[in-house]
Protein backbone atom coordinates (compact mmCIF):
# COMPACT_ATOMS: atom_id res chain seq x y z
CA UNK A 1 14.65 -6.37 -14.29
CA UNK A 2 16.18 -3.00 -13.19
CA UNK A 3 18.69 -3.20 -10.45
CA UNK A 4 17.87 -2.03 -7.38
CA UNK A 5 19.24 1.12 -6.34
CA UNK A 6 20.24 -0.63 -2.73
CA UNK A 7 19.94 -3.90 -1.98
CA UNK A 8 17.44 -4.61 0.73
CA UNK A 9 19.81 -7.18 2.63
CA UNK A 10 22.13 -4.00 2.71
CA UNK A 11 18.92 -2.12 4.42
CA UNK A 12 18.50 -4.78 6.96
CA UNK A 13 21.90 -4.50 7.82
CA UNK A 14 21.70 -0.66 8.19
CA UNK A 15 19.37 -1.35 11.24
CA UNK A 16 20.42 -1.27 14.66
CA UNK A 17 20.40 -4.24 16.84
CA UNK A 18 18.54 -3.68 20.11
CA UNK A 19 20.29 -6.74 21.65
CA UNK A 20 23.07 -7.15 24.03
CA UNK A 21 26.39 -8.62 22.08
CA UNK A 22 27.07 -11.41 24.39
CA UNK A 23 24.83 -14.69 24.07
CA UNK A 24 23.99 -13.37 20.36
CA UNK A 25 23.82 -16.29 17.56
CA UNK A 26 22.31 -14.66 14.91
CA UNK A 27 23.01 -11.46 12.74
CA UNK A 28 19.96 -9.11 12.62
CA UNK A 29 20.79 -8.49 9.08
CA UNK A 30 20.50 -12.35 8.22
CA UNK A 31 17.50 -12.99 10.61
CA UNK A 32 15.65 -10.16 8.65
CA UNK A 33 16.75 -11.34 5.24
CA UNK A 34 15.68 -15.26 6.57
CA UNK A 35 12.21 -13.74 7.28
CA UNK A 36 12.08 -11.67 4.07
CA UNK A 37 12.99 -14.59 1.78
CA UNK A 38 10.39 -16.96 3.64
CA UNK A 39 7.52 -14.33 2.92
CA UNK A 40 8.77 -14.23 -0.97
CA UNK A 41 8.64 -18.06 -0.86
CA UNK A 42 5.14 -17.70 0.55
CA UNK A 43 5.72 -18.64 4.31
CA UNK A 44 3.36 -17.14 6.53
CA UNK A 45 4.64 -17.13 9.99
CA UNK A 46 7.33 -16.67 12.10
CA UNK A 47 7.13 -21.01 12.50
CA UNK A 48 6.97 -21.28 8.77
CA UNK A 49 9.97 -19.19 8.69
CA UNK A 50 11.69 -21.00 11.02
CA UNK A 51 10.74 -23.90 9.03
CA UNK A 52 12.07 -22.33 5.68
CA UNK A 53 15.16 -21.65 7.07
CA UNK A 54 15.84 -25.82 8.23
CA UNK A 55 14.49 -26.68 4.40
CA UNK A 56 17.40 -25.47 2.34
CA UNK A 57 20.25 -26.35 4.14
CA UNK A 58 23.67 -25.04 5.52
CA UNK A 59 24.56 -23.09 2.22
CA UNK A 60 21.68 -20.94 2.03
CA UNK A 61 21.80 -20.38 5.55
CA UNK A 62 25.60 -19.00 5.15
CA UNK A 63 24.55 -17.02 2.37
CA UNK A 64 22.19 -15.32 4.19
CA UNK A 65 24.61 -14.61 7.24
CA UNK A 66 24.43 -16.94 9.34
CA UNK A 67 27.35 -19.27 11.18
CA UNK A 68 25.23 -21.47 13.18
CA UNK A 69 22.07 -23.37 12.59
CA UNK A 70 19.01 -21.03 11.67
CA UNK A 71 16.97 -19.63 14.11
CA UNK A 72 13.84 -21.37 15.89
CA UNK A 73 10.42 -19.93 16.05
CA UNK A 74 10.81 -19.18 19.63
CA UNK A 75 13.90 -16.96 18.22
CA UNK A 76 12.20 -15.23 16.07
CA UNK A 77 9.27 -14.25 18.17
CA UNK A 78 11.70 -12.94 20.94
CA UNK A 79 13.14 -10.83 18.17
CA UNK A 80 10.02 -9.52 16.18
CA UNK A 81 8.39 -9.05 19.62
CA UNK A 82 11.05 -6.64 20.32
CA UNK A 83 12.63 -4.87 17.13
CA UNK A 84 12.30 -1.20 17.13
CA UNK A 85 8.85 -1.42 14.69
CA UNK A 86 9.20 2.53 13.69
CA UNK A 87 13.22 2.43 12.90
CA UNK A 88 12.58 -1.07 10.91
CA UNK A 89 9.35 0.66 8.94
CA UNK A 90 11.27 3.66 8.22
CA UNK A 91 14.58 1.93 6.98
CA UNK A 92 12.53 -0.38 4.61
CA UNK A 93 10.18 2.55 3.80
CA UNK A 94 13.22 4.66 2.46
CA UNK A 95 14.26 1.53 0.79
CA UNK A 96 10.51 1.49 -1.26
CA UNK A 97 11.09 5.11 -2.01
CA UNK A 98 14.28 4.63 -3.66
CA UNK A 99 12.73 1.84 -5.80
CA UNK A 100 10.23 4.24 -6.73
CA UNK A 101 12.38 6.42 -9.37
CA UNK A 102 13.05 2.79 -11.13
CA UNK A 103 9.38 2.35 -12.06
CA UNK A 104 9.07 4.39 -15.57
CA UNK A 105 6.46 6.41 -15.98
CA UNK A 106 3.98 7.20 -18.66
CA UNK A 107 3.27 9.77 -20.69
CA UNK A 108 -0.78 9.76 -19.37
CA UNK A 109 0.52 9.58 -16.04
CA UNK A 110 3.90 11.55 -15.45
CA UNK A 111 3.13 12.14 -11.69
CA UNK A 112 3.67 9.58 -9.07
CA UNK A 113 -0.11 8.81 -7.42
CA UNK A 114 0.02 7.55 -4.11
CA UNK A 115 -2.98 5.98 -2.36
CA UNK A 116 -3.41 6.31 1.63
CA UNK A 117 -5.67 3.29 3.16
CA UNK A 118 -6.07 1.61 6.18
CA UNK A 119 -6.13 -1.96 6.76
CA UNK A 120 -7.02 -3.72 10.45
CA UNK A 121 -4.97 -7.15 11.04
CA UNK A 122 -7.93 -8.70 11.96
CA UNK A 123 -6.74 -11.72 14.09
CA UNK A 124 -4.29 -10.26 15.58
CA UNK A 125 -7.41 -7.71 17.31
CA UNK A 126 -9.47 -10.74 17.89
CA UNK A 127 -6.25 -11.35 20.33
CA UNK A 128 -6.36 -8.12 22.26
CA UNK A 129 -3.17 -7.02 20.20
CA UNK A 130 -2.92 -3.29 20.45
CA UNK A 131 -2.68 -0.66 17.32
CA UNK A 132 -3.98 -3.54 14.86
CA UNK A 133 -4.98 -1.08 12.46
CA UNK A 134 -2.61 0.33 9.76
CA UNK A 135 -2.74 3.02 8.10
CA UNK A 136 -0.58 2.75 4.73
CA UNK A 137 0.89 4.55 1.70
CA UNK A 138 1.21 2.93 -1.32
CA UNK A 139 2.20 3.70 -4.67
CA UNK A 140 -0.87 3.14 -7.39
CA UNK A 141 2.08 1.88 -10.36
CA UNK A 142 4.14 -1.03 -8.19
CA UNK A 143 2.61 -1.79 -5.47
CA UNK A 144 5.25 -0.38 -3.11
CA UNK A 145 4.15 0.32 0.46
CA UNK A 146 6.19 3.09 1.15
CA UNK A 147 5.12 3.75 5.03
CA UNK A 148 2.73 2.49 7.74
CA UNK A 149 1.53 3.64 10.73
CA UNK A 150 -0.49 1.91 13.57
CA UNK A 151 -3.73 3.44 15.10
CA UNK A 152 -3.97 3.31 18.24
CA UNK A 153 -7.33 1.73 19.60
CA UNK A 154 -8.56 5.32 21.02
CA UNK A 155 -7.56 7.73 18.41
CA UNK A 156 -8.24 7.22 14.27
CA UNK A 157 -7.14 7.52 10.85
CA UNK A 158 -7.41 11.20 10.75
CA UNK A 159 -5.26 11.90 13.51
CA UNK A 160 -2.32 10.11 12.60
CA UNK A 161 -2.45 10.90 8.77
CA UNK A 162 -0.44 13.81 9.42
CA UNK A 163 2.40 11.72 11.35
CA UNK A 164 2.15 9.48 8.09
CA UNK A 165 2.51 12.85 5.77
CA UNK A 166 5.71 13.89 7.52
CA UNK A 167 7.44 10.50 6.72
CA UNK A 168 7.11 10.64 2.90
CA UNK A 169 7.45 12.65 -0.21
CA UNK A 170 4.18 14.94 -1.40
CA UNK A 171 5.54 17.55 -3.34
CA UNK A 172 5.13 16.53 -6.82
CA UNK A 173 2.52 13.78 -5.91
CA UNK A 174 -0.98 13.09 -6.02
CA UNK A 175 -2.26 11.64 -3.36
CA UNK A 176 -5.63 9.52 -3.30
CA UNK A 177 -7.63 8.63 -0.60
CA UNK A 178 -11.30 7.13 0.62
CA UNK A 179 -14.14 9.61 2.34
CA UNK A 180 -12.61 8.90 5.79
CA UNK A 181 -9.46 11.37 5.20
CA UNK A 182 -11.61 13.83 3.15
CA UNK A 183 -10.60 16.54 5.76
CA UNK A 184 -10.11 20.62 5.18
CA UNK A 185 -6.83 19.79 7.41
CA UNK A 186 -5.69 16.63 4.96
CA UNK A 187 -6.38 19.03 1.61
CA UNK A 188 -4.45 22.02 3.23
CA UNK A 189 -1.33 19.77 4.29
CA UNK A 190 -0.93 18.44 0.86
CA UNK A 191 -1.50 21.27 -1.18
CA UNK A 192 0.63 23.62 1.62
CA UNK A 193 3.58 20.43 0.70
CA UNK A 194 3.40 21.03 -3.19
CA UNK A 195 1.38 17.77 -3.56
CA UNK A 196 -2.06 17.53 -5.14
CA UNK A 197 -5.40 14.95 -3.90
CA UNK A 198 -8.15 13.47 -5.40
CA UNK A 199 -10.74 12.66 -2.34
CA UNK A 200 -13.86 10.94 -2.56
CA UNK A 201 -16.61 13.05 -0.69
CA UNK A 202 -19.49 11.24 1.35
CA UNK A 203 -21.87 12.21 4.10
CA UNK A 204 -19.16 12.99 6.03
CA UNK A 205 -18.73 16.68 4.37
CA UNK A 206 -22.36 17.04 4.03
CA UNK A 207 -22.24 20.76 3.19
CA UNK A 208 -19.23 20.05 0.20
CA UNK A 209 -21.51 16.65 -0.68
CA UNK A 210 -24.52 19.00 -1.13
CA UNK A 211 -22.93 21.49 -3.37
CA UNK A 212 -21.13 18.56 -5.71
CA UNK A 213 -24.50 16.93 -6.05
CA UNK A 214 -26.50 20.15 -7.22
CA UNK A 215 -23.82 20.88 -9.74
CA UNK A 216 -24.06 17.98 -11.57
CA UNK A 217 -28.43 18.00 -11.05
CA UNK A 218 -28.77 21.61 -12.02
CA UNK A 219 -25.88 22.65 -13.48
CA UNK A 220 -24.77 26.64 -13.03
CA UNK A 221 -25.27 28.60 -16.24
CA UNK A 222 -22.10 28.64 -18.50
CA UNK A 223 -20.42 25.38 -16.59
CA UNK A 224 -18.65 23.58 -19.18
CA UNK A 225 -18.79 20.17 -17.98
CA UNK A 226 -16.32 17.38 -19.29
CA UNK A 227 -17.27 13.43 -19.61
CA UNK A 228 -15.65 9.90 -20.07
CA UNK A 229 -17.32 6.57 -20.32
CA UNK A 230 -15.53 3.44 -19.86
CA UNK A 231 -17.29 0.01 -20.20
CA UNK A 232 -15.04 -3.24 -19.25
CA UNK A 233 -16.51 -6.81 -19.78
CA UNK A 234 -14.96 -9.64 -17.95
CA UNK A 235 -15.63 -12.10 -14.64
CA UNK A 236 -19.17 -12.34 -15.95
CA UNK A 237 -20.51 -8.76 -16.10
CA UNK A 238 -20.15 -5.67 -17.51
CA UNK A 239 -19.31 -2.55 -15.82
CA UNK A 240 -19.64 0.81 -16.88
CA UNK A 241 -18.32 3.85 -15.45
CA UNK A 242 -19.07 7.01 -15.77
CA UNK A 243 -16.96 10.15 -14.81
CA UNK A 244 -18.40 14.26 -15.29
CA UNK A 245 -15.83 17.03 -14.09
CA UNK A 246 -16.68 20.56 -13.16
CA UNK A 247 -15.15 23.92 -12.11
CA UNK A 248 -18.48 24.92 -11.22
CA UNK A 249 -17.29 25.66 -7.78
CA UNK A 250 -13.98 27.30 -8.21
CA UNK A 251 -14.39 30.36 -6.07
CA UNK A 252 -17.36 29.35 -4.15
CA UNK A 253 -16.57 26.70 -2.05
CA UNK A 254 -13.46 27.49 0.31
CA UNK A 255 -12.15 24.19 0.24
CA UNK A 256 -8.27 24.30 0.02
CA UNK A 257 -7.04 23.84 -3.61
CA UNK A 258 -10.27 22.97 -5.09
CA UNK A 259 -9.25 23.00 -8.83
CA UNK A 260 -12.29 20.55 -10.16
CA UNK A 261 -15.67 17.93 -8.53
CA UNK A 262 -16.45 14.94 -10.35
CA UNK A 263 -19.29 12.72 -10.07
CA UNK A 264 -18.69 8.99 -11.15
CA UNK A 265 -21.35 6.69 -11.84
CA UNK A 266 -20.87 2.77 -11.87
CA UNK A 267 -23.02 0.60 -13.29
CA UNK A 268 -22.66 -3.18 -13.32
CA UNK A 269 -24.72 -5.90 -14.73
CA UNK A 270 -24.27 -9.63 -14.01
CA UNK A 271 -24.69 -11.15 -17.41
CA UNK A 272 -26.23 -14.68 -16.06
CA UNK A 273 -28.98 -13.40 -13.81
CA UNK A 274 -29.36 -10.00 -15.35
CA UNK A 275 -29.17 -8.76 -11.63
CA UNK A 276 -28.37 -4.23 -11.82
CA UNK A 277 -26.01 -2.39 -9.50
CA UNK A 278 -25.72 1.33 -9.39
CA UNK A 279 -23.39 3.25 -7.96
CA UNK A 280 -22.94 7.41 -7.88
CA UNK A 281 -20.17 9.04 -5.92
CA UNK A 282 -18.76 12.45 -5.86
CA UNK A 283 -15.48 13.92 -5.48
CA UNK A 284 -13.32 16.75 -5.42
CA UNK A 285 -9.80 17.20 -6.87
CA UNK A 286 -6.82 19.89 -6.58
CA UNK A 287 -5.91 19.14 -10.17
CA UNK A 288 -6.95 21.11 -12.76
CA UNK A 289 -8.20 20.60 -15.80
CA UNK A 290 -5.55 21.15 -17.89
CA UNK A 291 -3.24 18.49 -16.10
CA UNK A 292 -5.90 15.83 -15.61
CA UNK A 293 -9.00 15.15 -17.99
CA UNK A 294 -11.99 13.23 -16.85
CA UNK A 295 -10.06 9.80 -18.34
CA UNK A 296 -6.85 10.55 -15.78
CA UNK A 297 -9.27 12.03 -13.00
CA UNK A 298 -11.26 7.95 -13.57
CA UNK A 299 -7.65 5.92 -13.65
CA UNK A 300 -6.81 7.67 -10.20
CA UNK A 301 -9.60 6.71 -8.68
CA UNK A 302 -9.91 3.32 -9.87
CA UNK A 303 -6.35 3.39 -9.51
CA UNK A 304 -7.10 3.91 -5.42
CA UNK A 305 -9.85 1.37 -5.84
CA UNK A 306 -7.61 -1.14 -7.04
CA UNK A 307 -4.73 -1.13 -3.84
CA UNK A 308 -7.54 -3.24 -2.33
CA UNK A 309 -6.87 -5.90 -4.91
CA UNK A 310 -2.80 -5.35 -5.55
CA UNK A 311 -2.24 -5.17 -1.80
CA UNK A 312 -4.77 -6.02 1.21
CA UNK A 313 -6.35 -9.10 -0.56
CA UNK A 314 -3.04 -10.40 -1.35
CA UNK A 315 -2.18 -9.81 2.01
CA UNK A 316 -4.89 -11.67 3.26
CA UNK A 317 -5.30 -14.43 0.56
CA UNK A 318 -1.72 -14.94 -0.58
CA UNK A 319 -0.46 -14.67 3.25
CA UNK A 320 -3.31 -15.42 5.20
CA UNK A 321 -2.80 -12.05 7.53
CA UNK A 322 -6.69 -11.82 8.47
CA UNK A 323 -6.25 -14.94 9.94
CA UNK A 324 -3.13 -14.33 11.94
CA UNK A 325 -3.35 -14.30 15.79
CA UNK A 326 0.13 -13.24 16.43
CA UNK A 327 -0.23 -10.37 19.11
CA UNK A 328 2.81 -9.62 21.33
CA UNK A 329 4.85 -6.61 21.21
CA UNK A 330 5.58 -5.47 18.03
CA UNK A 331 4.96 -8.85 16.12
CA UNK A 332 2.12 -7.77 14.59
CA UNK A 333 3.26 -4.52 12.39
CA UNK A 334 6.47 -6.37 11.85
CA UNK A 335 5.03 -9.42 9.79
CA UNK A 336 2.76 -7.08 7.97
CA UNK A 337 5.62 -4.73 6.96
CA UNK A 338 7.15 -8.19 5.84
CA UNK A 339 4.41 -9.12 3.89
CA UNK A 340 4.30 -5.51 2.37
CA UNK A 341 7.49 -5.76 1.50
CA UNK A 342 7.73 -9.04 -0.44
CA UNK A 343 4.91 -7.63 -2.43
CA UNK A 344 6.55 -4.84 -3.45
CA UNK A 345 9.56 -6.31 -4.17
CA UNK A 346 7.80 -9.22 -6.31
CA UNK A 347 5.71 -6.76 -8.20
CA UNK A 348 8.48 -4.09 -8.84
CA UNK A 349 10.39 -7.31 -10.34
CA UNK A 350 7.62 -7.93 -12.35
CA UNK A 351 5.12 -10.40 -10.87
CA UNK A 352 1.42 -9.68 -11.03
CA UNK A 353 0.00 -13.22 -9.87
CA UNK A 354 2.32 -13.05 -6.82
CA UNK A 355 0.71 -16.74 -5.12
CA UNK A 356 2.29 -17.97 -8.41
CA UNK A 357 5.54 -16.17 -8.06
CA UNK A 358 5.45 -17.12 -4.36
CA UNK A 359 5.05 -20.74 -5.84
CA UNK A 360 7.98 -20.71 -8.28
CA UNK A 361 10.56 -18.92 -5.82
CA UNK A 362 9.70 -21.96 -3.52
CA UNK A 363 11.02 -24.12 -5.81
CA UNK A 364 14.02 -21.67 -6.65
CA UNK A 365 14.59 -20.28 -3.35
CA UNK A 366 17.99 -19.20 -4.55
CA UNK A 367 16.28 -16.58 -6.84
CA UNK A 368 14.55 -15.33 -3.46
CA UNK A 369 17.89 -14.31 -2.21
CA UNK A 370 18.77 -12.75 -5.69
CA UNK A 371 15.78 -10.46 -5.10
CA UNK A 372 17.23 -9.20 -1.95
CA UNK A 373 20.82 -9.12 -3.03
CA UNK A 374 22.12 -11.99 -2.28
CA UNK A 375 23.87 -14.45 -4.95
CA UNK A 376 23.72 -17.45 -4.46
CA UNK A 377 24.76 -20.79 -6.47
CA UNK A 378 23.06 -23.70 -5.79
């Protein structure tokens, strides 16, 4: 495992405590790297926490910062109701980016592709908690969340994109995203920043949708069109994609930085019943040709696709977050930049079944605090 370039109990203690000094028990610092540990152990609340905390004893809990008992839950709600929920996801945000530059690339992928989805904590809004949805970047090779924004209940994704652009790195980027944030606006920022997109365009941008879909029915005279067919068997099925490029409208359509459409076709049979899905969606890209064939314009979208898999279902499977009803202050965005960042940190170390990861570090909690930068000897 690659060291980390700072350790993250050295970012928690780089944030500032809101509270008064007198009548405080607890470092923020070890409170933050309690919770953190907990969540790589596979706790899921701020109780379980709590409970983590009373379940290794005094030496862990001095390791971690402390000098009296561990905190309660009613402790830790106080203080994840009211921690600064911006200055805590941009500290552990820049931490993410630094990790990024560890992760080696490969030569089919040099550039770092970052995917931008949204995610609503879905019993915490069944509570009346505000800003429940969350608009994330993530990092396609990793894993790492690297910010995340809440919605607020009256505006949407496309307004506060651009808040979310100004608190990371595009230049040099590719940046991947679902029809939602397929927006003249969202193309223009990225490209203005020296980044580069791959959108997936829907009824949404009827006029662009119209235009992709009559390149690849009739194509234009002299459009040298480019193909790759993948076929992946597995889970009971077999699934094959599809992906045509074009730079059939380079020149004609004034969308910003247009370089290439694509048009990806899916097909998936279910090898028991013999049951047929089909699938055909189209999309445009600021990459051209030269620096991304059909194969790398296919891995960046599936590579989009699959944040749903590396990150919000183990969210919600691994830590149970859809069915978390925590709802006060910031409580909500606090846990889930938590849980995003205990799966980051176990998949930059490695892990790709992270319940099973969660599972061993629960029986070696002292590796949990080696993660963070803590050493510990049992």
């Amino acid at each position: 495992m690659i060291t980390q370039p700072h350790r993250l109990i050295e970012v928690f203690s780089d944030i500032t405590d809101f509270r008064q000094s007198r009548g405080k028990r607890h470092p923020l610092s070890a409170i933050l790297g309690l919770a953190c540990c907990a969540m790589l152990c596979g706790y899921r609340s701020y109780s379980a926490i709590a409970e983590w905390g009373r379940n290794y004893g005094t030496d862990m809990a001095h390791a971690l910062g402390f000098t009296h008992p561990t905190p309660c839950a009613a402790t830790l709600h106080t203080i994840f109701r009211s921690i600064d929920r911006e200055a805590f996801e941009a500290k552990v945000g820049a931490w993410a980016e630094s990790l990024v530059a560890t992760v080696p690339a490969v030569p089919e992928a040099p550039e770092i592709a970052i995917a931008v989805d949204g995610k609503t904590l879905r019993g915490s809004k069944k509570q009346g908690a505000p800003e429940t949805h969350l608009l994330s970047v993530l990092t396609h090779r990793g894993g790492l969340t690297l910010t995340q924004q809440a919605v607020a209940a009256k505006t949407n994704e496309i307004t506060e994109v651009e808040t979310v652009f100004g608190e990371i790195v595009l230049a040099g980027r590719i940046v991947t995203m679902d029809a939602l944030l397929t927006q003249r606006q969202v193309a223009q920022t990225i490209v203005a920043a020296g980044g580069d997109y791959v959108m997936i365009v829907k009824d949404n941008q009827p006029e662009l949708k119209a235009d992709i879909e009559l390149v690849f029915t009739l194509p234009p005279a002299g459009d040298r069109q480019a193909h790759v067919r993948t076929v992946d068997i597995g889970h009971g099925r077999i699934e094959t994609r599809n992906l045509t490029t074009s730079e059939a409208l380079v020149g004609y359509s004034a969308w910003p930085g247009l370089a290439q459409v694509f048009e990806v076709g899916r097909h998936v049979l279910i090898q028991k019943t013999g049951q047929e899905r089909v699938e055909v969606v189209y999309g445009v890209t600021s990459l051209t040709s030269e620096r991304a064939t059909p194969g790398r314009v296919l891995d960046l979208v599936r590579g989009h696709w699959s944040i749903e898999n590396k990150s919000h279902w183990v969210r919600d499977v691994t830590f149970d977050e859809d069915r978390s009803q925590v709802r006060c202050g910031s409580i909500p965005q606090v846990m889930a930049a938590l849980r995003n960042t205990a799966i980051g940190l176990l998949r930059w170390a490695g892990h790709t079944n992270i319940a099973a990861a969660c599972r061993r570090l629960a029986a070696q909690p002292a590796q949990a605090l080696a993660l963070i930068g803590i050493e510990f000897e049992n």
